[in-house]
C-alpha atoms as a PDB file:
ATOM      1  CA  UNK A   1      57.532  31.559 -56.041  1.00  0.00           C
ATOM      2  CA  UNK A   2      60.093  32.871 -58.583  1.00  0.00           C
ATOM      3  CA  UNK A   3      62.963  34.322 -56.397  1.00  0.00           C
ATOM      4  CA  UNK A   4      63.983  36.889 -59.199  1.00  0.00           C
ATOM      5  CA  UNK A   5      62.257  39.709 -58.122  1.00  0.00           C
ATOM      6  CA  UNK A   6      62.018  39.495 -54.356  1.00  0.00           C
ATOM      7  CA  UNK A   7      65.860  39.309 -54.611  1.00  0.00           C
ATOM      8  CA  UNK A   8      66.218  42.263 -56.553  1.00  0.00           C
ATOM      9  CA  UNK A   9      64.314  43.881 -53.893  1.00  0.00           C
ATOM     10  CA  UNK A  10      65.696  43.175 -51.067  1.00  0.00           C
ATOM     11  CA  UNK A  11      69.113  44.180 -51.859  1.00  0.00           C
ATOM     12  CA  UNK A  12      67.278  47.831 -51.676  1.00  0.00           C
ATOM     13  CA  UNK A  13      67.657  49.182 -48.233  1.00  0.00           C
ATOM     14  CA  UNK A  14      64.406  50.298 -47.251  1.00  0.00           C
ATOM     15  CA  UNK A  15      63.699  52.628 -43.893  1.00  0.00           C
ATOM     16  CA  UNK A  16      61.035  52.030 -42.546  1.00  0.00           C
ATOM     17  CA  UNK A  17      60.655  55.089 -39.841  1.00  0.00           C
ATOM     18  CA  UNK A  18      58.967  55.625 -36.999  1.00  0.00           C
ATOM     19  CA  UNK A  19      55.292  56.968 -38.662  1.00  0.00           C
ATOM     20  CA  UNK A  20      55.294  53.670 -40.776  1.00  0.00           C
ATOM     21  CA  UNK A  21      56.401  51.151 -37.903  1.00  0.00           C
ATOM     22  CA  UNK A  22      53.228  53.252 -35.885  1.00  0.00           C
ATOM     23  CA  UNK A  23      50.944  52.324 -38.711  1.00  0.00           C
ATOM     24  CA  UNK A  24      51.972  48.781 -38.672  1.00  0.00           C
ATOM     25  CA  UNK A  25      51.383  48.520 -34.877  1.00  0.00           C
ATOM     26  CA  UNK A  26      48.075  50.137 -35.164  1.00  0.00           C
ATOM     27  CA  UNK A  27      46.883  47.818 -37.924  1.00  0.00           C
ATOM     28  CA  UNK A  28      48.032  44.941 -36.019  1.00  0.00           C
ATOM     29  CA  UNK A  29      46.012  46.308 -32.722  1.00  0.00           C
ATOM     30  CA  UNK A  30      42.243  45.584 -32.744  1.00  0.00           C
ATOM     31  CA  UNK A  31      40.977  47.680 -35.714  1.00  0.00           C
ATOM     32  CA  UNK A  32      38.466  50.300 -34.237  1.00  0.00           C
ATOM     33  CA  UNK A  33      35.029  49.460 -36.340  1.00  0.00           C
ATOM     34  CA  UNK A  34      35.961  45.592 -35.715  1.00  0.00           C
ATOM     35  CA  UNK A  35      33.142  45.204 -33.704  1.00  0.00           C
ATOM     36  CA  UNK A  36      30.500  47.047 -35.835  1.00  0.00           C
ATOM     37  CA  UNK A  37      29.635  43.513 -37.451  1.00  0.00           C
ATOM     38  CA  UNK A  38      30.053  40.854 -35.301  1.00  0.00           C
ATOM     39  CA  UNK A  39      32.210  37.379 -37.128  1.00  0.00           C
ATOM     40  CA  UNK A  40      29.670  35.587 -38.320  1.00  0.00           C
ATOM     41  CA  UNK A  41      31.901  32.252 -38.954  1.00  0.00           C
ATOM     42  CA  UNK A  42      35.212  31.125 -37.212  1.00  0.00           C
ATOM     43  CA  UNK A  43      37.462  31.894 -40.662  1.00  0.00           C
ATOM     44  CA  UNK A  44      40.924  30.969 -41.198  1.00  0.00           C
ATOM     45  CA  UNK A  45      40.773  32.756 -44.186  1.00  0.00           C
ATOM     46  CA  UNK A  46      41.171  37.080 -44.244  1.00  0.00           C
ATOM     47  CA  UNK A  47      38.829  36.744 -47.201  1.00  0.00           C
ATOM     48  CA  UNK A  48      36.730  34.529 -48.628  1.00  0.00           C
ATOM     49  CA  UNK A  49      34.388  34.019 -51.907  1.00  0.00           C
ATOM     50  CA  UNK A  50      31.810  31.783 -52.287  1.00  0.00           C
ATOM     51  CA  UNK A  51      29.594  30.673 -55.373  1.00  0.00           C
ATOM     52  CA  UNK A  52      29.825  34.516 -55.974  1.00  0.00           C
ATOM     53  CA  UNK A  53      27.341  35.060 -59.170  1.00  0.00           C
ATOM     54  CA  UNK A  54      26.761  38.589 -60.777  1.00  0.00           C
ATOM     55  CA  UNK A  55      24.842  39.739 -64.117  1.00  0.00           C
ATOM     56  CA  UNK A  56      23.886  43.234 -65.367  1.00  0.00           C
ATOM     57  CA  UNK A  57      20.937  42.248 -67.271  1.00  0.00           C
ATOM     58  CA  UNK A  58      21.435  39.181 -69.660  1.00  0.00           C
ATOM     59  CA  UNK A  59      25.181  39.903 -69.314  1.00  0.00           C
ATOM     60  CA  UNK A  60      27.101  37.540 -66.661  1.00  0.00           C
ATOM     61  CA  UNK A  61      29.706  39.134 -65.762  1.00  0.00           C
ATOM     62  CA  UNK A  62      30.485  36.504 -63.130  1.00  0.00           C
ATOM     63  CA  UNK A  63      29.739  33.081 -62.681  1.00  0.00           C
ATOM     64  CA  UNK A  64      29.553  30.715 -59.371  1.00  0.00           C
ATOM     65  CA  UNK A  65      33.317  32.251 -58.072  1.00  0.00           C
ATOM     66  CA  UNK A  66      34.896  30.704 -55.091  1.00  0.00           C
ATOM     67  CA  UNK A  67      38.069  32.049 -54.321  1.00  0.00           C
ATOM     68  CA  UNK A  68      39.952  32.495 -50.432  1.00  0.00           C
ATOM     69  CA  UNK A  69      43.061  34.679 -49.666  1.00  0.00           C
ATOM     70  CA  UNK A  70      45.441  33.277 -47.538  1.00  0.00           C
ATOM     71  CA  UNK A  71      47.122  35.125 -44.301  1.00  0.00           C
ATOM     72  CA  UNK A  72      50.109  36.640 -46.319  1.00  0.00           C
ATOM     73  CA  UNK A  73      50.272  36.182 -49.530  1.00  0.00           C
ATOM     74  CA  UNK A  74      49.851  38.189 -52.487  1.00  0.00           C
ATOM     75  CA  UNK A  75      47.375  36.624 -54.711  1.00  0.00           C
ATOM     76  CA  UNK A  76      46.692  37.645 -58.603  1.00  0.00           C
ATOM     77  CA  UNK A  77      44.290  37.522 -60.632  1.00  0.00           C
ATOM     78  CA  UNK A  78      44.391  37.395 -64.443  1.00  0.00           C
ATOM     79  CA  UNK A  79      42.496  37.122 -67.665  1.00  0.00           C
ATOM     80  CA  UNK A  80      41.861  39.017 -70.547  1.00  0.00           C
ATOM     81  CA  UNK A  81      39.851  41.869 -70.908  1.00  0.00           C
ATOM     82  CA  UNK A  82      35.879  41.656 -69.850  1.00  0.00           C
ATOM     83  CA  UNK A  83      36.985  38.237 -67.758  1.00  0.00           C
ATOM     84  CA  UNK A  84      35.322  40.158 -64.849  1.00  0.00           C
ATOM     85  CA  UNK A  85      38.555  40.697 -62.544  1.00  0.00           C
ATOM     86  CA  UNK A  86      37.330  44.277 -61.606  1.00  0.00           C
ATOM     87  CA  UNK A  87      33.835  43.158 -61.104  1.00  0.00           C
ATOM     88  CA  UNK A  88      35.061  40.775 -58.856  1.00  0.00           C
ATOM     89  CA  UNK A  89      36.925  43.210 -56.976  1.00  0.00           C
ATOM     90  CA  UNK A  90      33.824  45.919 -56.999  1.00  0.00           C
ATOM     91  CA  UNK A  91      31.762  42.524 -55.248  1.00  0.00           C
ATOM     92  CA  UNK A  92      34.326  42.289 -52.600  1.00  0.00           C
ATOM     93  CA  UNK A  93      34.970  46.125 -52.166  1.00  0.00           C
ATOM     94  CA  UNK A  94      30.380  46.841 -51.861  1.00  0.00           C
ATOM     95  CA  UNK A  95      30.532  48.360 -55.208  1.00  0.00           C
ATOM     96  CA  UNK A  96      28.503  45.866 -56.418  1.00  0.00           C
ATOM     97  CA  UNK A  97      26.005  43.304 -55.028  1.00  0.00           C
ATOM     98  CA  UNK A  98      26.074  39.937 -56.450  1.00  0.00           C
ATOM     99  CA  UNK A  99      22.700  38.172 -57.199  1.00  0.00           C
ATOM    100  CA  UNK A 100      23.882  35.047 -55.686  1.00  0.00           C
ATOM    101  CA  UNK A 101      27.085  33.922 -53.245  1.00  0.00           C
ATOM    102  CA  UNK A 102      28.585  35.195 -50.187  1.00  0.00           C
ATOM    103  CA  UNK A 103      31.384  37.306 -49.403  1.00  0.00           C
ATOM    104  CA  UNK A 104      33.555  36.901 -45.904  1.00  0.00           C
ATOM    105  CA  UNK A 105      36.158  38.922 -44.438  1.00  0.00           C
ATOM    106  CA  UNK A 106      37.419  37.943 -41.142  1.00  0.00           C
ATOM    107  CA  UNK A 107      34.872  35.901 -40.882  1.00  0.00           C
ATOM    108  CA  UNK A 108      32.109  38.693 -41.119  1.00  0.00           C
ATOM    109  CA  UNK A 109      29.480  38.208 -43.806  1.00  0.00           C
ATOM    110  CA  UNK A 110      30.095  41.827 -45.793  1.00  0.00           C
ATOM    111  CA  UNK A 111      28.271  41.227 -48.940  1.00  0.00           C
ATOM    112  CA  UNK A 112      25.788  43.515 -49.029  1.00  0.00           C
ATOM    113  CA  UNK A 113      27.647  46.051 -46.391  1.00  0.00           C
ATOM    114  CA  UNK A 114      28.391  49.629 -47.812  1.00  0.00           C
ATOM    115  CA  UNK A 115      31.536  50.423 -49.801  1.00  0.00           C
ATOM    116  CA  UNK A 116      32.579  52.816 -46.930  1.00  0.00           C
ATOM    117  CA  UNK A 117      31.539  50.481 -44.590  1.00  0.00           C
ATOM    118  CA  UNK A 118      33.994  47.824 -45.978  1.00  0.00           C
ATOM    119  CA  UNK A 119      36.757  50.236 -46.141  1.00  0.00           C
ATOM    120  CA  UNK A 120      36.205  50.863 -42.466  1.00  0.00           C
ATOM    121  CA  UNK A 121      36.674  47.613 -41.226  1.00  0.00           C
ATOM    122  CA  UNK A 122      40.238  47.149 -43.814  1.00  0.00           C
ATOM    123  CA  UNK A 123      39.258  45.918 -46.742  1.00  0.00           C
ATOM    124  CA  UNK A 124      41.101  48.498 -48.919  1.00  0.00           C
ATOM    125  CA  UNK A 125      41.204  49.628 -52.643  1.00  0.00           C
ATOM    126  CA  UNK A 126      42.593  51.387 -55.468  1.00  0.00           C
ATOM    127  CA  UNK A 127      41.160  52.013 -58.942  1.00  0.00           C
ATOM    128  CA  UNK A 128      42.246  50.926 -62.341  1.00  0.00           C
ATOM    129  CA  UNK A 129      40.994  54.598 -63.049  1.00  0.00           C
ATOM    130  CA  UNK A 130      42.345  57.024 -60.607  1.00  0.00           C
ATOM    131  CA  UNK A 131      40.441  58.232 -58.155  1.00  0.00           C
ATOM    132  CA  UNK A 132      42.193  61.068 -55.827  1.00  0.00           C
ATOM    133  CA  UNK A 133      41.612  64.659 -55.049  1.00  0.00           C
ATOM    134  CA  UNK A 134      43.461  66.091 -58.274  1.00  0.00           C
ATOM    135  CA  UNK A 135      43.376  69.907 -57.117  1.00  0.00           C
ATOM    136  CA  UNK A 136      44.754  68.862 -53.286  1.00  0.00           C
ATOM    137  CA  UNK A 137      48.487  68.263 -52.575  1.00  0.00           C
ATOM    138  CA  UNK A 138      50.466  64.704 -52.227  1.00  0.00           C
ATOM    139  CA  UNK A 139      50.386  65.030 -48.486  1.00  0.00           C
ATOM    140  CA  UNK A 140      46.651  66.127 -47.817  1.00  0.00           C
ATOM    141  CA  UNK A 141      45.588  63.301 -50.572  1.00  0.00           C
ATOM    142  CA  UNK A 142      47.031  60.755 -47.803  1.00  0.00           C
ATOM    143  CA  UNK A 143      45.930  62.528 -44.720  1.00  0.00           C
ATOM    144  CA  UNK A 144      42.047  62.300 -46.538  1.00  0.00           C
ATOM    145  CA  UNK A 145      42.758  58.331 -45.633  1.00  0.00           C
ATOM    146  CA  UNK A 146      43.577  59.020 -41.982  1.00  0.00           C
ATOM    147  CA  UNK A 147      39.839  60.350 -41.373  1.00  0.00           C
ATOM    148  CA  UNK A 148      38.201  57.404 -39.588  1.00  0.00           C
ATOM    149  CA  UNK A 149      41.070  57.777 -37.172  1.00  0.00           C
ATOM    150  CA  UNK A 150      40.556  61.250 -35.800  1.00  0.00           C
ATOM    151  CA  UNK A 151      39.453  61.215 -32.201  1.00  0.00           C
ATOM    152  CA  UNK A 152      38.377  64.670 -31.765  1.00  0.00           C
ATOM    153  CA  UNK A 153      35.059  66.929 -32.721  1.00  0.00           C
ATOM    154  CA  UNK A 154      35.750  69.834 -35.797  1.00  0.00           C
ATOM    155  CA  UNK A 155      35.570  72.448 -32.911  1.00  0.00           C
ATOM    156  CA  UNK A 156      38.228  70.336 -30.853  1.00  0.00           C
ATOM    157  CA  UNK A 157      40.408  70.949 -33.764  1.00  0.00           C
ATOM    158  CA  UNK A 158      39.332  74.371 -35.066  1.00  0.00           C
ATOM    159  CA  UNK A 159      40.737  75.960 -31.457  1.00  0.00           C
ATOM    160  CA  UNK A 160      43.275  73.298 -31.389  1.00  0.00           C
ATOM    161  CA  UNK A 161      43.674  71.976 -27.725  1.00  0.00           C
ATOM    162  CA  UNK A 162      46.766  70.310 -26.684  1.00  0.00           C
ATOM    163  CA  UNK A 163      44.838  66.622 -27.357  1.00  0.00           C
ATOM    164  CA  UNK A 164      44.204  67.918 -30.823  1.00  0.00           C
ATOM    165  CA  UNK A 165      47.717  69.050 -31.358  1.00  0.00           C
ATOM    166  CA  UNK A 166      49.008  65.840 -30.049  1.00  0.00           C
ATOM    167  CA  UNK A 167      46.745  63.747 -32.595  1.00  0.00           C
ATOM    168  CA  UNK A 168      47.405  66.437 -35.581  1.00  0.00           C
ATOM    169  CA  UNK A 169      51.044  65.182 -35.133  1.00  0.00           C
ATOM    170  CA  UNK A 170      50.590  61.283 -34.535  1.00  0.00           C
ATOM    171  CA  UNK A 171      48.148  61.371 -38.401  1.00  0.00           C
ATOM    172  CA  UNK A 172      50.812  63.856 -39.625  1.00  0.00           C
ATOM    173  CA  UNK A 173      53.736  60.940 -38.882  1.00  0.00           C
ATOM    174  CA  UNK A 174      52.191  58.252 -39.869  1.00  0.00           C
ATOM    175  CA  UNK A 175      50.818  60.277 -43.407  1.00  0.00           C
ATOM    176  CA  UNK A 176      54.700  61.969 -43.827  1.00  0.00           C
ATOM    177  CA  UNK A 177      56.333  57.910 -43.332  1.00  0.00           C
ATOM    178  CA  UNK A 178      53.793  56.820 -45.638  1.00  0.00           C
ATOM    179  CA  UNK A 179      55.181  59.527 -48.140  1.00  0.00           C
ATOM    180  CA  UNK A 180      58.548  58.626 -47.365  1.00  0.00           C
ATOM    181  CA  UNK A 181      57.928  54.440 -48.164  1.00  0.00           C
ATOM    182  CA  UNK A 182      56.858  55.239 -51.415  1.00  0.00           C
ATOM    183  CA  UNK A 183      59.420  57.721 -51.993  1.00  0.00           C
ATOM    184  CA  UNK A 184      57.555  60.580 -52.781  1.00  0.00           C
ATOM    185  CA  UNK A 185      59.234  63.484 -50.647  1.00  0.00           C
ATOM    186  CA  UNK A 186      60.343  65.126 -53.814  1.00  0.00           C
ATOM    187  CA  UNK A 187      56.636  65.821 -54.605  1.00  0.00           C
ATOM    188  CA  UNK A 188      54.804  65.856 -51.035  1.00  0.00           C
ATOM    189  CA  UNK A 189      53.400  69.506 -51.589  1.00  0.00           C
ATOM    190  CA  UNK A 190      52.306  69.560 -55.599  1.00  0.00           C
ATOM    191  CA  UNK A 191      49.356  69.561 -56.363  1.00  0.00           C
ATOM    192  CA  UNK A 192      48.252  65.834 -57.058  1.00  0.00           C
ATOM    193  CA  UNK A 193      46.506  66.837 -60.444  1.00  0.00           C
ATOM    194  CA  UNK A 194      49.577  67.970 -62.025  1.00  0.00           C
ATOM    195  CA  UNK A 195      51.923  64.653 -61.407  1.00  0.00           C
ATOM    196  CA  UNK A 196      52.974  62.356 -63.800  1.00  0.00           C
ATOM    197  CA  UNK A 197      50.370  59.251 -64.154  1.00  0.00           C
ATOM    198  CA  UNK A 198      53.038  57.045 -62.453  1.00  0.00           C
ATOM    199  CA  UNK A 199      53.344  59.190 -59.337  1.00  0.00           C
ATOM    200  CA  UNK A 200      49.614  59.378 -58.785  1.00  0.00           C
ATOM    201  CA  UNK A 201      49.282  55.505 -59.066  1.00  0.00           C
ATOM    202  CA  UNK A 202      51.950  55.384 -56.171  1.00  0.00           C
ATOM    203  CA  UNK A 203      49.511  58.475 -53.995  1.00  0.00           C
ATOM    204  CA  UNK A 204      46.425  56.300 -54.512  1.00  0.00           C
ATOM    205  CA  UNK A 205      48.456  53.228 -53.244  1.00  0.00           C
ATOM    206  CA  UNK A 206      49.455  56.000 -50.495  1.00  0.00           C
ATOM    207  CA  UNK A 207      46.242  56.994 -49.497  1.00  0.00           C
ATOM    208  CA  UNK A 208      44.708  53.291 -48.923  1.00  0.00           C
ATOM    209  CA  UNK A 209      47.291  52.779 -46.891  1.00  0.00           C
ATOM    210  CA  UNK A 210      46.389  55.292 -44.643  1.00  0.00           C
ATOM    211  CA  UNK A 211      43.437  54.056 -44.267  1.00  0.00           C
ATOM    212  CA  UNK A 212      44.915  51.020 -42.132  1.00  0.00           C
ATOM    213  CA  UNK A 213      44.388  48.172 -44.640  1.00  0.00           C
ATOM    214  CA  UNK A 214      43.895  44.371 -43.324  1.00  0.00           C
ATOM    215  CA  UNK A 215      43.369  43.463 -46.761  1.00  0.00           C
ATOM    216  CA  UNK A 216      44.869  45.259 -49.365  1.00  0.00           C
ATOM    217  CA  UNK A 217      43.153  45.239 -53.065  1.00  0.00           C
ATOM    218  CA  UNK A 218      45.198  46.544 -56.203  1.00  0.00           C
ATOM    219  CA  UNK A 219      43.522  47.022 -59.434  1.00  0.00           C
ATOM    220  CA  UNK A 220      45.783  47.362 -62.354  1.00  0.00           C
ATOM    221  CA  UNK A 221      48.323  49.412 -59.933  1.00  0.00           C
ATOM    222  CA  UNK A 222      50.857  48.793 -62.794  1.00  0.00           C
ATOM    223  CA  UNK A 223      49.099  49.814 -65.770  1.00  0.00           C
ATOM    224  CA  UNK A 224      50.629  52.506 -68.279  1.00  0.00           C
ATOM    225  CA  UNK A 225      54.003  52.299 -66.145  1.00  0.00           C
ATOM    226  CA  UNK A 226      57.230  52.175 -67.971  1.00  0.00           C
ATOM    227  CA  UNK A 227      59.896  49.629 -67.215  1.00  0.00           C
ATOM    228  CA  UNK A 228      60.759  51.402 -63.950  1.00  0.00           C
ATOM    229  CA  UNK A 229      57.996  52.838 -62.603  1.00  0.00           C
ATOM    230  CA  UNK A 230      56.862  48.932 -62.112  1.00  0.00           C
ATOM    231  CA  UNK A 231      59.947  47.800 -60.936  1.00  0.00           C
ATOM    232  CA  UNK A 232      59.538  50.324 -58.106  1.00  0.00           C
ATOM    233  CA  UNK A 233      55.751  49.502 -57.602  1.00  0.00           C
ATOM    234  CA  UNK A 234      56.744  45.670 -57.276  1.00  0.00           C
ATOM    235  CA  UNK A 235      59.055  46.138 -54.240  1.00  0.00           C
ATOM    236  CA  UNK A 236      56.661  48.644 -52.758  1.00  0.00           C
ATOM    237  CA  UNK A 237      53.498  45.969 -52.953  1.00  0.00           C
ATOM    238  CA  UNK A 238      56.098  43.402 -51.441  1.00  0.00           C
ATOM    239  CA  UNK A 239      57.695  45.777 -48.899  1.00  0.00           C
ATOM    240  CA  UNK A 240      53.594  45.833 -47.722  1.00  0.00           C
ATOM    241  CA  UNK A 241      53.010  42.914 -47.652  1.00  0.00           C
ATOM    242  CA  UNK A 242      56.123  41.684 -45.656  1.00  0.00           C
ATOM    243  CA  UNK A 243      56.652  44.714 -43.199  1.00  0.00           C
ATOM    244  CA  UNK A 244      53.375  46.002 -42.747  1.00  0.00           C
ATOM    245  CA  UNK A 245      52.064  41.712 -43.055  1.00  0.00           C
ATOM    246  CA  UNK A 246      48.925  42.524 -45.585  1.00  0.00           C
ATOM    247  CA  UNK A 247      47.528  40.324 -47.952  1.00  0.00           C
ATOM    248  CA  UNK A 248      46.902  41.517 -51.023  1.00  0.00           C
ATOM    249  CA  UNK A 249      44.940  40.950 -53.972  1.00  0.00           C
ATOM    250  CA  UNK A 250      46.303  41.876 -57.020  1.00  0.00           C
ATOM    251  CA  UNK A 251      45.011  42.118 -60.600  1.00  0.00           C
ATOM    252  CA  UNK A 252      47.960  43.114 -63.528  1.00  0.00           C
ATOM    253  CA  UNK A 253      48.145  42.032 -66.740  1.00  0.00           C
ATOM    254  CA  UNK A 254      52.245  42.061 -66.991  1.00  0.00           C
ATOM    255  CA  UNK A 255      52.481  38.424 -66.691  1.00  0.00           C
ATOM    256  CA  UNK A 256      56.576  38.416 -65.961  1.00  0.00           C
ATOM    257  CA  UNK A 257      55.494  40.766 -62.456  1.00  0.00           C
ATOM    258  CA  UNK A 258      52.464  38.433 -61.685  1.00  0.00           C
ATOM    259  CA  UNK A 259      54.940  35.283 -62.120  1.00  0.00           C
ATOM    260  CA  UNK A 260      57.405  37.304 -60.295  1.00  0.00           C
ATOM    261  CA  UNK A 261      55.464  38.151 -56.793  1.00  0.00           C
ATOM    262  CA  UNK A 262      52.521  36.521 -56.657  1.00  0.00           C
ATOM    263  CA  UNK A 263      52.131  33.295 -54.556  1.00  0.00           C
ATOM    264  CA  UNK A 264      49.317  32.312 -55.969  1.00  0.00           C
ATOM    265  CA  UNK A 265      46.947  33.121 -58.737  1.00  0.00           C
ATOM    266  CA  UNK A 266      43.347  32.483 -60.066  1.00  0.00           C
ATOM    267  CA  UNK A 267      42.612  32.771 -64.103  1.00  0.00           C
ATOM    268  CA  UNK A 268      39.270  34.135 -65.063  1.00  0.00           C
ATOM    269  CA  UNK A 269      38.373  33.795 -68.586  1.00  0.00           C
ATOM    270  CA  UNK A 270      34.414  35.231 -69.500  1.00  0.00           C
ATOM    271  CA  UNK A 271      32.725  35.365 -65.791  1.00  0.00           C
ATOM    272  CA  UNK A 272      34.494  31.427 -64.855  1.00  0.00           C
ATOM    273  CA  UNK A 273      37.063  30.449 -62.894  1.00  0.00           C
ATOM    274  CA  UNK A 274      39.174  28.246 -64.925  1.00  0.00           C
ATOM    275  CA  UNK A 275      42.370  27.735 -62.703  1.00  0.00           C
ATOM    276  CA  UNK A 276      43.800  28.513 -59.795  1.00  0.00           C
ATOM    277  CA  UNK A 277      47.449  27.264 -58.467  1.00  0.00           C
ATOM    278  CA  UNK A 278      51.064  28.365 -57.897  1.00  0.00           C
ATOM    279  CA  UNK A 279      52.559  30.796 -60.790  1.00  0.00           C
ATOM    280  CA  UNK A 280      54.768  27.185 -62.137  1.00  0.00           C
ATOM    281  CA  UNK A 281      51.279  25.690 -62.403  1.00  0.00           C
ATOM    282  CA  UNK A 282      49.372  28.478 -64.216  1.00  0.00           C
ATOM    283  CA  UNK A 283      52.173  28.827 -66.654  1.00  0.00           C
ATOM    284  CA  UNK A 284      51.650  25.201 -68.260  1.00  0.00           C
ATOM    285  CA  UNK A 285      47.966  24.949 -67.411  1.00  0.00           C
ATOM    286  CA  UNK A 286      46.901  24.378 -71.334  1.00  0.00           C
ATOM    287  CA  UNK A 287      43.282  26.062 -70.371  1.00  0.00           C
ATOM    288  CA  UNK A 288      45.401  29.438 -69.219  1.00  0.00           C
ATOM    289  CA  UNK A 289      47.526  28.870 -72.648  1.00  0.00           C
ATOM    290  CA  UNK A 290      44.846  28.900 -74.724  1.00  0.00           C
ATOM    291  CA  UNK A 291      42.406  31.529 -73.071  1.00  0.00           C
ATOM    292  CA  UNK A 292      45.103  34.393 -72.139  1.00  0.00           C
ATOM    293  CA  UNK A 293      48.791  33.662 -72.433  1.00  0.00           C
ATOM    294  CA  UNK A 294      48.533  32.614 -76.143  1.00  0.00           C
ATOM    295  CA  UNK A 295      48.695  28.911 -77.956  1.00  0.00           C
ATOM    296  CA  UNK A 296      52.464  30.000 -79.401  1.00  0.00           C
END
């Protein structure tokens, strides 16, 4: 892996408080829907494609994919437009169904599982479009994620007995730290709708946080960011995946990030797989020269 970037990022201090080192400890404790849907293999894999077909009439949008993420890395995936990166990632997020192939995660069979049913057992998302609560502020936006962790009834809450007070506080750390990682404080009470595009990319990568990834899936997270904005997005997908130990998949199409921080990378190019290696090996792979990065 290049060391340019992860060097450049470390030499940022980063605190990671108390509400962020809680939600690390409580994704790395047994995940509370883990048992909802058995393991149906012994995997050594977090996640796992295989032979993963998908068409929308005559249209194949993807074709016989086998793919596996490793236990942390960040892997990319590339291609030009209509290559079917985000179809692949609505397959693996229960957006989608595919006709043909499995999906695993942990060793569960998910494929034709519920989005919300995925989300609930970690496998996590954001949109290439964004998809938050524009009228609601930075803060609730996040604390929508911590939902499936509240462990008392509406009326529990409503009258607010001591139990309820004590777990209003535990989601509210854990939502403020999350705010404070992706340096957002300056914005924590406006109103989500009325933030610059870059700043709502960062909530969205807030919010599925919050929602206790084990897998972590990014779609575009970059896209329409100036020079800075992805800097800052960089070190905060690598601060996650080293402190808080997620995988994640990533799909960008700024090739000097993906070379950057990505371990590993697969190339789709019209519904195929047509390589998958290390970033040194994609960049002289003469099929990934001629279908995406350009013959010149």
């Amino acid at each position: 892996m290049s060391q340019g970037t992860r060097d450049i990022m470390k030499k940022r201090e980063q605190r990671y408080s108390y509400g962020l080192t809680l939600l690390r400890e409580s994704i790395e404790k047994k995940h509370p829907f883990a048992d909802v849907h058995p393991p149906a293999t012994d995997d050594r894999f977090p996640l796992r494609l295989e032979n993963i077909s998908l068409a929308f009439g005559r249209l194949e949008a993807l074709i016989q994919i086998s793919m596996e993420l490793k236990e942390g890395e960040i892997l990319a995936i590339i291609g030009p437009n209509g290559a079917g990166k985000t179809s692949l990632l609505n397959v693996i997020s229960g957006f989608y169904h595919p006709q043909e192939g499995e999906v695993f995660f942990q060793g569960r069979r998910i494929t034709h599982l519920s989005s919300h049913k995925i989300a609930e057992l970690g496998l996590c998302r954001t949109f290439q479009n964004i998809a938050l609560f524009h009228g609601l502020s930075v803060l609730d936006n996040i604390i929508v994620g911590r939902h499936p962790f509240i462990h008392y009834p509406f009326i529990v809450g409503m009258i607010y007995f001591p139990w309820a007070n004590h777990e209003e506080v535990k989601q509210r750390a854990i939502a403020e730290d999350i705010v404070d990682f992706l340096e957002l404080e300056h914005v924590r009470g406006s109103v989500v709708g009325t933030l610059a595009y870059g700043l709502r990319k960062r909530v969205e990568l807030g919010r599925a946080l919050a929602l206790e990834p084990r897998v972590l899936l990014l779609d575009e997270p970059m896209a329409g960011m100036n020079l800075d904005e992805k800097e800052d997005m960089a070190r905060f997908i690598i601060d996650i995946n080293e402190f808080l130990r997620i995988p994640v998949v990533l799909i960008e199409h700024d090739m000097g990030v993906v070379m950057d921080i990505a371990d590993r990378i697969v190339v789709l190019d019209f519904g195929y797989k047509i390589a998958e290696g290390s970033p040194e090996k994609i960049k002289g792979d003469p099929k990934v020269i001629a279908a995406y990065l350009g013959e010149g």
